[in-house]
Every structure is written in structure tokens, then in C-alpha cells.
Protein backbone atom coordinates (compact mmCIF):
# COMPACT_ATOMS: atom_id res chain seq x y z
CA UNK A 1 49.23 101.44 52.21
CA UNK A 2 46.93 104.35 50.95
CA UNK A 3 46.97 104.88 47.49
CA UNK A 4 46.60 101.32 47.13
CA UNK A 5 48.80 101.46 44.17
CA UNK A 6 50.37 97.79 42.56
CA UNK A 7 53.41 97.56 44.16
CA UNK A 8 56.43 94.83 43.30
CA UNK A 9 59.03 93.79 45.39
CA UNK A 10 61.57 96.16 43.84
CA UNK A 11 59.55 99.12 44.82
CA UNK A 12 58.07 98.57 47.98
CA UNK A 13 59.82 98.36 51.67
CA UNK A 14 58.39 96.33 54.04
CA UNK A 15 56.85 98.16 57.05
CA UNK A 16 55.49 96.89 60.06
CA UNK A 17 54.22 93.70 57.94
CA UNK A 18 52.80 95.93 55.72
CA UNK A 19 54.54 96.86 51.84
CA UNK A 20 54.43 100.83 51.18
CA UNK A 21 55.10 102.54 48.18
CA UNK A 22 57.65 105.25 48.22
CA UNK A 23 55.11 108.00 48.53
CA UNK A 24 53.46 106.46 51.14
CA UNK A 25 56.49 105.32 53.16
CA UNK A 26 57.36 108.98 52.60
CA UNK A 27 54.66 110.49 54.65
CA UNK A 28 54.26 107.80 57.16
CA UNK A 29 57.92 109.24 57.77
CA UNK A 30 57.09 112.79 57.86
CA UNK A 31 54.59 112.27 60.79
CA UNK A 32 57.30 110.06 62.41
CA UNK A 33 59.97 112.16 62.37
CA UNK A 34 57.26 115.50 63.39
CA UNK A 35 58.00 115.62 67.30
CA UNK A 36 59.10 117.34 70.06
CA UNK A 37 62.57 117.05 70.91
CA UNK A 38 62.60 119.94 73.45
CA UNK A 39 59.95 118.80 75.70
CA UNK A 40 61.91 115.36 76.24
CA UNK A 41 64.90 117.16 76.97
CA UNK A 42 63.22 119.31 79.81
CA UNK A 43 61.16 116.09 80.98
CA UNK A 44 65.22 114.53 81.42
CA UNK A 45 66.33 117.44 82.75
CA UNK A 46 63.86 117.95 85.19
CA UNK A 47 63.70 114.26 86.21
CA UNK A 48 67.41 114.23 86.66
CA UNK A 49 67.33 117.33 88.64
CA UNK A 50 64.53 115.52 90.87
CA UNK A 51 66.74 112.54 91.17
CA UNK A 52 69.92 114.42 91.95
CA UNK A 53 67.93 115.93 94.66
CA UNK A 54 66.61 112.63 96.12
CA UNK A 55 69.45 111.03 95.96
CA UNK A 56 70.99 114.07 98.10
CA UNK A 57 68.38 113.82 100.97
CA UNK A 58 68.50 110.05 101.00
CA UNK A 59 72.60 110.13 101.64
CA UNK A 60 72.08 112.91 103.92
CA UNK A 61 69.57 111.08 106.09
CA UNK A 62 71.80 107.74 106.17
CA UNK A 63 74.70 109.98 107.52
CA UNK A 64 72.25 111.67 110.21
CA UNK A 65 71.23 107.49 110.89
CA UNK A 66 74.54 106.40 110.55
CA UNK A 67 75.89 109.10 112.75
CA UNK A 68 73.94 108.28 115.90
CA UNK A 69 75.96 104.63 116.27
CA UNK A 70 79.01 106.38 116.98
């Protein structure tokens, strides 16, 4: 807590152990919630695309393996 304000139980929320005020639960939110949402979604799109592409040569090469039994 930083204002170090009296709190009761009424109007404080529990927090990681620690009881917050409303103001202060307030802006520990705010830098929460501040992220990047877009750079996570290209990070999953490229890894997917990297995975699709793996998984491609891998059941390509099998075939090529499998392929010289018969």
C-alpha cells in the first residue's frame, strides 16, 4: 500500500497478501492492465506459422523415409 492510509476490512481488498485501498488498488490496476496486446498476437502468429511449417517438413521427410520400404 502507498498512501499508507488506515484501512478497515470494509474498504480494503486483499492483494497478493497485501490490503490496498481503493486508490491504490486503482493504479496498481492501471499499470496491470497497460500492455501490449498486439505484440503477443504477432509472437502467436509467428510461432504458429513456424510450427505449421515444421510440422510440414517433418511429415514430408517421414513420407520420403517411409517411402523407401516399399
Amino acid at each position: 500500500m502507498s498512501c499508507s492510509k488506515m484501512l478497515c476490512r470494509e474498504c480494503a481488498t486483499e492483494w497478493d497478501g497485501i490490503w490496498h485501498c481503493a486508490s491504490c488498488l486503482g493504479s496498481r490496476r492501471q499499470v496491470a492492465v497497460e500492455s501490449r496486446p498486439a505484440l503477443s498476437w504477432m509472437a502467436v502468429a509467428a510461432s504458429t506459422i513456424l510450427f505449421a511449417y515444421l510440422t510440414t517438413r517433418a511429415l514430408v521427410w517421414v513420407g520420403a523415409v517411409l517411402a523407401r520400404f516399399f
